[in-house]
Every structure is written in structure tokens, then in C-alpha cells.
C-alpha atoms as a PDB file:
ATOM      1  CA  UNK A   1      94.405 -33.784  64.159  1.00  0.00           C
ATOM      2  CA  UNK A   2      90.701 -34.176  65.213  1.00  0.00           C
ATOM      3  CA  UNK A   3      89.633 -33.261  69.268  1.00  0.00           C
ATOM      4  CA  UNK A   4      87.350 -34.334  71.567  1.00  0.00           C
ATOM      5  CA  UNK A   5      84.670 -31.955  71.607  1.00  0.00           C
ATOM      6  CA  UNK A   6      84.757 -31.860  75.178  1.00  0.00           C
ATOM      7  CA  UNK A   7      86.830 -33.416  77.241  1.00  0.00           C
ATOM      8  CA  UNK A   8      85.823 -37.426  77.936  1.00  0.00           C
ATOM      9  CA  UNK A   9      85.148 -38.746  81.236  1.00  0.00           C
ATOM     10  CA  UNK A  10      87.600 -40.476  83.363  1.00  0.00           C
ATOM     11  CA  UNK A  11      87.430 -44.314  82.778  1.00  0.00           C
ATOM     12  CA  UNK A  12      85.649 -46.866  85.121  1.00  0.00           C
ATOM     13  CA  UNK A  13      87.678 -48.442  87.574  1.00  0.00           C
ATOM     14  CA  UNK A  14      87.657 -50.699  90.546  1.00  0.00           C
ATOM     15  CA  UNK A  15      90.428 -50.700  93.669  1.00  0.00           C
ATOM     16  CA  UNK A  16      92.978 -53.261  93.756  1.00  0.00           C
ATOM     17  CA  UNK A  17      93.738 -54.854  97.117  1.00  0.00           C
ATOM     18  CA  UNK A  18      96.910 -53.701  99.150  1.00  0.00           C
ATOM     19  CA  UNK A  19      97.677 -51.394  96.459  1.00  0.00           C
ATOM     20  CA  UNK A  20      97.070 -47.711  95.301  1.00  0.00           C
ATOM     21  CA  UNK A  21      96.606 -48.772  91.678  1.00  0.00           C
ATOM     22  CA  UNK A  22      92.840 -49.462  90.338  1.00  0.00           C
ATOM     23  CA  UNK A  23      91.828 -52.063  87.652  1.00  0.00           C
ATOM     24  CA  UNK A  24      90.528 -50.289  84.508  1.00  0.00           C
ATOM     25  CA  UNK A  25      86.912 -51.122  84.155  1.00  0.00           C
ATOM     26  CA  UNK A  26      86.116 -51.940  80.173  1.00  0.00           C
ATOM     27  CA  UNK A  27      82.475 -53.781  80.154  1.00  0.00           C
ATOM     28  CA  UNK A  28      80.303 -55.061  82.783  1.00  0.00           C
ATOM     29  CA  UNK A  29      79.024 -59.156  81.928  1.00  0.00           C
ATOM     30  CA  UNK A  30      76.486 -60.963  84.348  1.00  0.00           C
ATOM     31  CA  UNK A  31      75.459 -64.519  84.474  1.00  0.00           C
ATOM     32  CA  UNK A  32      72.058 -65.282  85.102  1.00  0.00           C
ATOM     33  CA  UNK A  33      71.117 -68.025  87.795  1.00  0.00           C
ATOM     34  CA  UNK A  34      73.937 -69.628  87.756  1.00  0.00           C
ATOM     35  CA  UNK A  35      73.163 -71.454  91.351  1.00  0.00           C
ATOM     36  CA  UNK A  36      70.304 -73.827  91.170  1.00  0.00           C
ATOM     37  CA  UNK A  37      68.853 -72.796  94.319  1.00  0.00           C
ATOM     38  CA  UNK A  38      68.354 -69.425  92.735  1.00  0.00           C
ATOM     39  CA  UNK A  39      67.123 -70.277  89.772  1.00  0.00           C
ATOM     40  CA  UNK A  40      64.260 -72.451  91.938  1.00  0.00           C
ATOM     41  CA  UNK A  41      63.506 -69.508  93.668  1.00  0.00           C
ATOM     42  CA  UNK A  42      63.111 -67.335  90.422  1.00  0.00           C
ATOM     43  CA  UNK A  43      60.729 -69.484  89.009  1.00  0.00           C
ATOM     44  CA  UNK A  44      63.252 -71.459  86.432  1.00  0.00           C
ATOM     45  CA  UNK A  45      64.559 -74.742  86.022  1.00  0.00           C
ATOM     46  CA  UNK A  46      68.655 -74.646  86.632  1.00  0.00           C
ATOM     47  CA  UNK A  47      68.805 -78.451  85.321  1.00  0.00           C
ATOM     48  CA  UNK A  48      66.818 -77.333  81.965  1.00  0.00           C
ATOM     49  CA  UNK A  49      68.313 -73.352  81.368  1.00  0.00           C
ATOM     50  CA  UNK A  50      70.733 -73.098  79.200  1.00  0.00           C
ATOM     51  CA  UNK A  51      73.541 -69.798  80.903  1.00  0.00           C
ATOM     52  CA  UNK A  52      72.306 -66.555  79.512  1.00  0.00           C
ATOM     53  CA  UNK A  53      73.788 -63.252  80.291  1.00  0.00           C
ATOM     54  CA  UNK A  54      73.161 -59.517  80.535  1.00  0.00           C
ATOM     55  CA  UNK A  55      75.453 -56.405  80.749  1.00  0.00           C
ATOM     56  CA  UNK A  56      75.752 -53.127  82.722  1.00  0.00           C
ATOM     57  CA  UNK A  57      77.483 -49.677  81.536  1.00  0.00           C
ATOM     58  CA  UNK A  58      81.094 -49.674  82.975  1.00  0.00           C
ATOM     59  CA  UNK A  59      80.562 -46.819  84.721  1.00  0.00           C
ATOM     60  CA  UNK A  60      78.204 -48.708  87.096  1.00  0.00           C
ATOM     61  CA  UNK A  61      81.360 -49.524  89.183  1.00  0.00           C
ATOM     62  CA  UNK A  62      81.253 -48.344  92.785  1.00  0.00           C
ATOM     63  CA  UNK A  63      83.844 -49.012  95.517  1.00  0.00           C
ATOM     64  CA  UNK A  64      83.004 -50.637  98.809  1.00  0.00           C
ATOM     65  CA  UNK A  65      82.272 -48.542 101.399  1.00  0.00           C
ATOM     66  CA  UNK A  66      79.932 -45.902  99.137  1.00  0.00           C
ATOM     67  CA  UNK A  67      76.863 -44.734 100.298  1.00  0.00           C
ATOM     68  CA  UNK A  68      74.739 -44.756  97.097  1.00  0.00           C
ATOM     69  CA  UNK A  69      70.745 -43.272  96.654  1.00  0.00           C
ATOM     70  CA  UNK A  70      67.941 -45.391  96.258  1.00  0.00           C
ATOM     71  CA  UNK A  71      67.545 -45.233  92.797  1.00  0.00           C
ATOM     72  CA  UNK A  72      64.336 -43.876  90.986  1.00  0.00           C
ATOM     73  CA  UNK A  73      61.670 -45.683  88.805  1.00  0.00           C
ATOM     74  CA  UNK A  74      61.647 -48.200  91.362  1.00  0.00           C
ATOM     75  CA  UNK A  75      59.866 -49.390  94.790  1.00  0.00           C
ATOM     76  CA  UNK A  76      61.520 -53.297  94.841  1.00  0.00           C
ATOM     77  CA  UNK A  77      65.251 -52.718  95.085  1.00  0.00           C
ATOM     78  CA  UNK A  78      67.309 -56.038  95.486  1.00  0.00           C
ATOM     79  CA  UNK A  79      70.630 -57.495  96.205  1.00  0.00           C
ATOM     80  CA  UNK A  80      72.821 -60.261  94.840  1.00  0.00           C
ATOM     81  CA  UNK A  81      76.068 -60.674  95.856  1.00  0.00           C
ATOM     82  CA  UNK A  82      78.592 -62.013  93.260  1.00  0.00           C
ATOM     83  CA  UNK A  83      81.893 -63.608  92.876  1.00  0.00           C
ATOM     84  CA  UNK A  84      83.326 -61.548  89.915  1.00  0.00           C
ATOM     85  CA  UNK A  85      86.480 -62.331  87.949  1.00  0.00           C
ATOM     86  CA  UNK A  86      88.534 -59.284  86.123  1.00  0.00           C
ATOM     87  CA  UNK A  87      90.264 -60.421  82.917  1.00  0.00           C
ATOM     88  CA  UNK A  88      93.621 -59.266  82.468  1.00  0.00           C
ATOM     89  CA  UNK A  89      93.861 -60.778  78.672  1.00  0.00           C
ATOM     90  CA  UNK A  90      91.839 -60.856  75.875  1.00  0.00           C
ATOM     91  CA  UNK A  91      90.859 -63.755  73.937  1.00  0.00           C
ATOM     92  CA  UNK A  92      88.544 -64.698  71.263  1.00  0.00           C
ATOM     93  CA  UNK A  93      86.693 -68.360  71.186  1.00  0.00           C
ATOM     94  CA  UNK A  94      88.615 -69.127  74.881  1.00  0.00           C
ATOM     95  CA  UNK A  95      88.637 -73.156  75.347  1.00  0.00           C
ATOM     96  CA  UNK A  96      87.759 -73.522  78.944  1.00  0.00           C
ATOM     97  CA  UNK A  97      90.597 -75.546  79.762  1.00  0.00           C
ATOM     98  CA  UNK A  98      92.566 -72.397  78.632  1.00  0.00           C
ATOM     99  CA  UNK A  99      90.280 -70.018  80.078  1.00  0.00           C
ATOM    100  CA  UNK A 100      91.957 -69.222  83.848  1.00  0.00           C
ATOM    101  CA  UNK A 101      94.834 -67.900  82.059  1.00  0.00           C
ATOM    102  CA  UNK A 102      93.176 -65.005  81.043  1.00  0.00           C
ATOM    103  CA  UNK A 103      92.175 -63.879  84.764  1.00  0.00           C
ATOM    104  CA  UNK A 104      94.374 -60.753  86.201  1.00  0.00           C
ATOM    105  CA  UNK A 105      92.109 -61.713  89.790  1.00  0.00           C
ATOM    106  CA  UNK A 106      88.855 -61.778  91.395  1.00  0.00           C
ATOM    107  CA  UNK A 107      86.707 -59.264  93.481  1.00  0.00           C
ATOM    108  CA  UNK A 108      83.398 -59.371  95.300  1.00  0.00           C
ATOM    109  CA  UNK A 109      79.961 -57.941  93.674  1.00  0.00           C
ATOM    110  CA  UNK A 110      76.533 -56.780  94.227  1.00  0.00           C
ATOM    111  CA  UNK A 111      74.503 -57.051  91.148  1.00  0.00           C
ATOM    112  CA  UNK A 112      71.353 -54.225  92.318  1.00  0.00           C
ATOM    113  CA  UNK A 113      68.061 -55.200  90.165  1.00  0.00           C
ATOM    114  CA  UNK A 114      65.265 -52.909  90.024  1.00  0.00           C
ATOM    115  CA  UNK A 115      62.847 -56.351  90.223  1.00  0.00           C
ATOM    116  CA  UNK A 116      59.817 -54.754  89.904  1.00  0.00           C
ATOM    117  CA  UNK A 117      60.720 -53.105  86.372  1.00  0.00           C
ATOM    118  CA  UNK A 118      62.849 -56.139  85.884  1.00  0.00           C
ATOM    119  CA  UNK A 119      59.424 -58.343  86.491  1.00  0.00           C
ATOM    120  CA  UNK A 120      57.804 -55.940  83.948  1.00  0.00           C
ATOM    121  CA  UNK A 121      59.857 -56.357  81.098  1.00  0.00           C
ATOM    122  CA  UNK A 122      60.127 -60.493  82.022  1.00  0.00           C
ATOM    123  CA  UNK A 123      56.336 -60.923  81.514  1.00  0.00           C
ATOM    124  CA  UNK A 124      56.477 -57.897  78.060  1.00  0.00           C
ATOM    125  CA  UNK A 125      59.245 -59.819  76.330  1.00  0.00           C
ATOM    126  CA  UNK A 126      61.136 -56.623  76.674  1.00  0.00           C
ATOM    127  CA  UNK A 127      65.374 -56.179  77.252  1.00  0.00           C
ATOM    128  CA  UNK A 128      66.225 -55.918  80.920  1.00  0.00           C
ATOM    129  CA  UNK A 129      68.524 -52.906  79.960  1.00  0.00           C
ATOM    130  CA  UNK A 130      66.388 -50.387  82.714  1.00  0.00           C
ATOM    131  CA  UNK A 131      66.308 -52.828  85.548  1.00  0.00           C
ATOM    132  CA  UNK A 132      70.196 -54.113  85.763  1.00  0.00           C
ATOM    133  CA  UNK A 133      71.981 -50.692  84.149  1.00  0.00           C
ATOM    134  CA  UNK A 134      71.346 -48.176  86.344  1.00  0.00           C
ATOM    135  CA  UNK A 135      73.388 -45.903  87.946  1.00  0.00           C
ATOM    136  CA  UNK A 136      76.002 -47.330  90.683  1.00  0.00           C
ATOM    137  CA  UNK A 137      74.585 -50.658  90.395  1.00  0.00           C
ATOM    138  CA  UNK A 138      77.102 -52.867  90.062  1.00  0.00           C
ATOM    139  CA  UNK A 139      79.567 -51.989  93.372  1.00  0.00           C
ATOM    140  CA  UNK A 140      82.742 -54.196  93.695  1.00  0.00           C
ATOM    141  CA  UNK A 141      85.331 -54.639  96.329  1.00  0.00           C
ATOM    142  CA  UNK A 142      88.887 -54.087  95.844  1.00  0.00           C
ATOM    143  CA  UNK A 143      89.917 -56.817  93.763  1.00  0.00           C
ATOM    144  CA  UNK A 144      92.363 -59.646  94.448  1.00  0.00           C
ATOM    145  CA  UNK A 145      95.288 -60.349  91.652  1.00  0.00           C
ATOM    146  CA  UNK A 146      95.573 -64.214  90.955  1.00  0.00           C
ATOM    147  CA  UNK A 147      98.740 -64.228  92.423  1.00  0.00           C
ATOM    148  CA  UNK A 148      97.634 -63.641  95.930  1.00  0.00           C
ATOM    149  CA  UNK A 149      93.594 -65.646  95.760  1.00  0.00           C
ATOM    150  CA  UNK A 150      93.915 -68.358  93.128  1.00  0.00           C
ATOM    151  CA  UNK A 151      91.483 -69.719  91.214  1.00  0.00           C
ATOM    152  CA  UNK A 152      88.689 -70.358  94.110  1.00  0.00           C
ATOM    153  CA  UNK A 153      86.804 -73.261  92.916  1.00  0.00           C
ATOM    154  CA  UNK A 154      85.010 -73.477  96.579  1.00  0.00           C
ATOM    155  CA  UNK A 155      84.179 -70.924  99.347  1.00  0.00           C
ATOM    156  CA  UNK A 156      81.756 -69.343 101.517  1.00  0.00           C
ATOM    157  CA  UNK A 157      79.611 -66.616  99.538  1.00  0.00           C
ATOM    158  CA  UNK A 158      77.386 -64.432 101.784  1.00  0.00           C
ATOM    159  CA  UNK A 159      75.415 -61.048 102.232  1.00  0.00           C
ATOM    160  CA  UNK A 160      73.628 -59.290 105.354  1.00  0.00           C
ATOM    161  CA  UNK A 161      71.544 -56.585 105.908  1.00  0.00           C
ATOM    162  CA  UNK A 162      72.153 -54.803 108.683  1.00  0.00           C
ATOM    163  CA  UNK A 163      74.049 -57.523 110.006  1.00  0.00           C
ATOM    164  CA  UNK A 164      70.932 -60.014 109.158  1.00  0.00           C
ATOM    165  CA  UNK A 165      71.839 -63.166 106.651  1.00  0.00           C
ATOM    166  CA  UNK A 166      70.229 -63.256 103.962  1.00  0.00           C
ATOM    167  CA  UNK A 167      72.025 -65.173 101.370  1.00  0.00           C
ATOM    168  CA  UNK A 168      74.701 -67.942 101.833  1.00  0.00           C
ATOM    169  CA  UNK A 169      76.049 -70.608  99.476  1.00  0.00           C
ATOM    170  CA  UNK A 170      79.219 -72.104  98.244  1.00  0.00           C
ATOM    171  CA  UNK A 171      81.219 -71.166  95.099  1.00  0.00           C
ATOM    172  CA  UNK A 172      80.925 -75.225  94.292  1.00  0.00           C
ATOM    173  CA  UNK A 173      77.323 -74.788  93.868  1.00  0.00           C
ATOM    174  CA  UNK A 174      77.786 -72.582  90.553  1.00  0.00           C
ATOM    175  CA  UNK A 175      76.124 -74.438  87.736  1.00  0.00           C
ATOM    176  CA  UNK A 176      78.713 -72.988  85.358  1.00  0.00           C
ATOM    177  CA  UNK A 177      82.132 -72.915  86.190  1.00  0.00           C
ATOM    178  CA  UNK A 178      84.470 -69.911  86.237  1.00  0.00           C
ATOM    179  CA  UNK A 179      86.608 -71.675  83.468  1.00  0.00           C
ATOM    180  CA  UNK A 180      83.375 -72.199  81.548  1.00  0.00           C
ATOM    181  CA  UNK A 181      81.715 -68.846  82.012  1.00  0.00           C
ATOM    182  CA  UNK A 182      84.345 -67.639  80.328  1.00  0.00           C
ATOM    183  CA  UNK A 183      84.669 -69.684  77.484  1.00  0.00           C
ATOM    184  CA  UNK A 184      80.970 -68.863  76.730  1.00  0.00           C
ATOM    185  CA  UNK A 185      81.239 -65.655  76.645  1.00  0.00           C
ATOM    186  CA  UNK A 186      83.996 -65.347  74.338  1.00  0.00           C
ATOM    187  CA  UNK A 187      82.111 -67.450  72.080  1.00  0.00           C
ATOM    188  CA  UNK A 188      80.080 -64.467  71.601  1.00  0.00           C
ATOM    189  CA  UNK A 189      82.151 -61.585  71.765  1.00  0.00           C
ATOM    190  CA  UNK A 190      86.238 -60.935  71.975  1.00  0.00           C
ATOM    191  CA  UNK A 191      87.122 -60.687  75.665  1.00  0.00           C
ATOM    192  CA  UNK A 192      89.536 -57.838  76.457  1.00  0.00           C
ATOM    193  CA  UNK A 193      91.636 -56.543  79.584  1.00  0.00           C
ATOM    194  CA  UNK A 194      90.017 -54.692  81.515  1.00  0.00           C
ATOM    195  CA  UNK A 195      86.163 -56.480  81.869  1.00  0.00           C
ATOM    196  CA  UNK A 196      84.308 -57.940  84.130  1.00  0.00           C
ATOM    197  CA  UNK A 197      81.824 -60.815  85.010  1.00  0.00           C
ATOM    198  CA  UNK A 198      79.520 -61.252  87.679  1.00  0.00           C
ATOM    199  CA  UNK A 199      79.278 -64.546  87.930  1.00  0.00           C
ATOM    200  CA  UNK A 200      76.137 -65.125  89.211  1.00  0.00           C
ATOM    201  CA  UNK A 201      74.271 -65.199  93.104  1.00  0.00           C
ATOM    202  CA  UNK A 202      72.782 -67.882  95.560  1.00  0.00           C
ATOM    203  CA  UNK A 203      69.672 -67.853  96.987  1.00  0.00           C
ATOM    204  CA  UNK A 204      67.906 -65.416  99.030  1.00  0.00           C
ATOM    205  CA  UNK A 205      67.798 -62.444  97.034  1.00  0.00           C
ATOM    206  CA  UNK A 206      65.687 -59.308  98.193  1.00  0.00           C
ATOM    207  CA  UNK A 207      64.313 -55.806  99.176  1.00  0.00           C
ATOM    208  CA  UNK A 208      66.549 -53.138 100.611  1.00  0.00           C
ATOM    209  CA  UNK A 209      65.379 -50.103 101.650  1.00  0.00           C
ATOM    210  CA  UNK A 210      67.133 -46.230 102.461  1.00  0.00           C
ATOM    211  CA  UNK A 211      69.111 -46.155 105.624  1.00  0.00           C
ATOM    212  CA  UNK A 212      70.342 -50.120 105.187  1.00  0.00           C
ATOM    213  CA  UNK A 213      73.853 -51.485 105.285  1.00  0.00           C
ATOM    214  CA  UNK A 214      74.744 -54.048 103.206  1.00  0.00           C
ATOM    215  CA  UNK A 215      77.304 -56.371 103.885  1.00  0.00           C
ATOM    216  CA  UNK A 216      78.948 -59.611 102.206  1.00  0.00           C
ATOM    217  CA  UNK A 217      81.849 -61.282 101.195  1.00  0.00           C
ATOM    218  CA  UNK A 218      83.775 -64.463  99.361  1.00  0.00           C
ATOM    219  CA  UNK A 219      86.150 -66.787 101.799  1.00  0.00           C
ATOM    220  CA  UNK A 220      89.524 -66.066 100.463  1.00  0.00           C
ATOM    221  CA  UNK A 221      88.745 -62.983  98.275  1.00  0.00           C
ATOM    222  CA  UNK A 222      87.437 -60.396 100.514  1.00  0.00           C
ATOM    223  CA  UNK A 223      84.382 -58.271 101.668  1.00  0.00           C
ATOM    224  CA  UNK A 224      82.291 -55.804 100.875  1.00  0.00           C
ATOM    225  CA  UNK A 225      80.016 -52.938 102.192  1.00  0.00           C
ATOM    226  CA  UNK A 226      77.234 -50.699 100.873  1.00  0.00           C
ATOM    227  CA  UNK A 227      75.258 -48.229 102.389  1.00  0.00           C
ATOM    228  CA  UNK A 228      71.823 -47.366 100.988  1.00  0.00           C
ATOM    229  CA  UNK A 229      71.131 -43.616 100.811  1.00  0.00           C
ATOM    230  CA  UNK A 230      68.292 -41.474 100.543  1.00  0.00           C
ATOM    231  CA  UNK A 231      66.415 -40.969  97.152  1.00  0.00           C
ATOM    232  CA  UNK A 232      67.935 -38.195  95.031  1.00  0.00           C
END
């Protein structure tokens, strides 16, 4: 019988709400400007753009309440807090009016974006793998089982820094629906327990710096809260 040759890293995971258990982290998946007012401020055309998405390593996870370092290669660290839904079954080719089903709950997310590298590869044609991957960049709050949140279709979606506002919208003003977020991406890959998607930010995305605390939250799912460290 064949061994690891050394012994393999605990998995991802993510807290679960009012419980000691954690949520087994799979695959990071990320909708891109899925709010029109973001997409106006990035440049794009939400009525014309087709959904598009990117990924992040599992092991980008971080729990609320971390302190994590700025990260290097970068001087234009941003924020973008997300709604994200954990899928608690698998499914191939979902139909969207079949796709809720297949949620165990939903959390709150911060999708970090090194935008000046992420800038870079926009205007060289290149993958966005370096500026959305990194290291702790994808922290999510203890997530919610279905049971206890529903399926939130509307709701309050905010962030601060250091207690300042800076983005605030309304889970009705996704372009793409949860149902049909899902159903897209399963067009394009088999959905299994165990990942999750970021479903995509409002408006007001931008800089953070070492020393700030982040805060933010969905009505009816929870909160979360950062803490920008020091480089390493």
C-alpha cells in the first residue's frame, strides 16, 4: 500500500455558526461584477457582460476575527465584501430552478485583490491567478446552515473601515441570481460538497492599509471582521 511521502496538510475549512464543527473547504469560485454599480465603477458594462468567474486555492480561507499581513508584491490592496454560498451537494449541469437544493448555507466574504497587479495583467491579457490567489485572501465568517438563514434573495450588504462605510448595497441588486450562479457554474465543472462561491461585491471597493480594521456583514447571515497586519 503506497504512503504519503510526507504527511498532507490539514484541509481548508471555514466555522459554522453556533456550532464547534467547521465546513470542509474544497475550491474557492468568484463571480465577477455581479452588481451593476460595480461593474460601472470598474470600467464595464453590467447590461452588456456576460458572468465570468475566477478561483482562489482553498487554503485561502481565513476565519473572522484574524489579523492577517499585508501581503507582498503589492502597494493597492482592496476589499470586497461578498455574500458566499457553501454547497453541501454536488451536481453536474444544475438547472437553476433546482439549484438551491444543493446549498448546505451561506457565510459572509471578503474577496482581497492585489488591484495594482490585478490592473497589470487586465491591460497584458494575462490570468489574474497572482492578484486574487494569494495567501489568506479570501476570509469568511462562520457560516449559516440553510436551515437557520434561508435562501436570502434581499438584504443589506456592507463593509467599513475602521468603522467608515465604504460599500453598501442590497442582495436584490445582484445581476445574477444565487440560483443562477450556480447553475452556471456547473455548466462548466461538477460542483461538489464542500465549495464555495463568492458571489460577487457592490460598489465602493478600495485601498486598505496595515493597522486597519475591516468590518462588514449580510442582514440575516452575519458579520465579519479583519484586521490588517504588518508586512511579513
Amino acid at each position: 500500500m503506497s504512503a504519503f511521502v510526507f504527511a498532507p496538510p490539514q484541509p481548508a475549512s471555514v466555522a459554522v455558526a453556533g456550532s464547534s464543527d467547521r465546513f470542509p473547504v474544497r475550491r474557492i469560485l468568484c463571480v465577477g461584477r455581479n452588481y451593476a454599480a460595480h461593474a460601472r465603477e470598474m470600467g464595464n458594462d453590467p447590461d452588456r457582460d456576460p458572468p465570468f468567474f475566477f478561483s482562489k486555492p482553498a487554503d485561502a480561507v481565513v476565519d473572522s476575527g484574524s489579523t492577517i499581513p499585508y501581503p507582498p508584491l503589492t502597494q493597492d490592496l482592496h476589499h470586497e465584501i461578498e455574500l458566499v454560498v457553501a454547497i453541501g451537494r454536488g451536481g453536474f449541469r444544475i438547472a437553476a430552478a433546482d439549484a438551491l437544493s444543493h446549498v448546505w448555507g451561506y457565510g459572509v466574504g471578503i474577496d482581497f485583490t492585489r488591484r495594482d497587479l490585478q490592473d497589470v495583467a487586465k491591460k497584458m491579457g494575462r490570468p489574474w491567478d497572482w492578484s486574487k490567489g494569494f495567501d489568506q485572501s479570501a476570509p469568511c465568517a462562520p457560516l449559516v446552515p440553510v436551515a437557520t438563514s434561508g435562501h436570502p434573495a434581499a438584504g443589506r450588504i456592507w463593509l467599513a473601515v475602521n468603522g467608515e462605510t465604504r460599500q453598501q448595497g442590497d442582495l436584490k441588486e445582484l445581476i445574477w441570481s444565487i440560483p443562477e450562479v450556480i447553475a452556471i457554474c456547473s455548466e462548466a465543472m461538477e460542483l461538489r460538497a464542500g465549495d464555495l462561491i463568492y458571489t460577487g461585491t457592490p460598489a465602493g471597493v478600495g485601498a486598505v492599509s496595515a493597522g486597519d480594521r475591516i468590518t462588514g456583514g449580510v442582514d440575516g447571515i452575519g458579520e465579519i471582521e479583519i484586521t490588517i497586519g504588518a508586512p511579513r
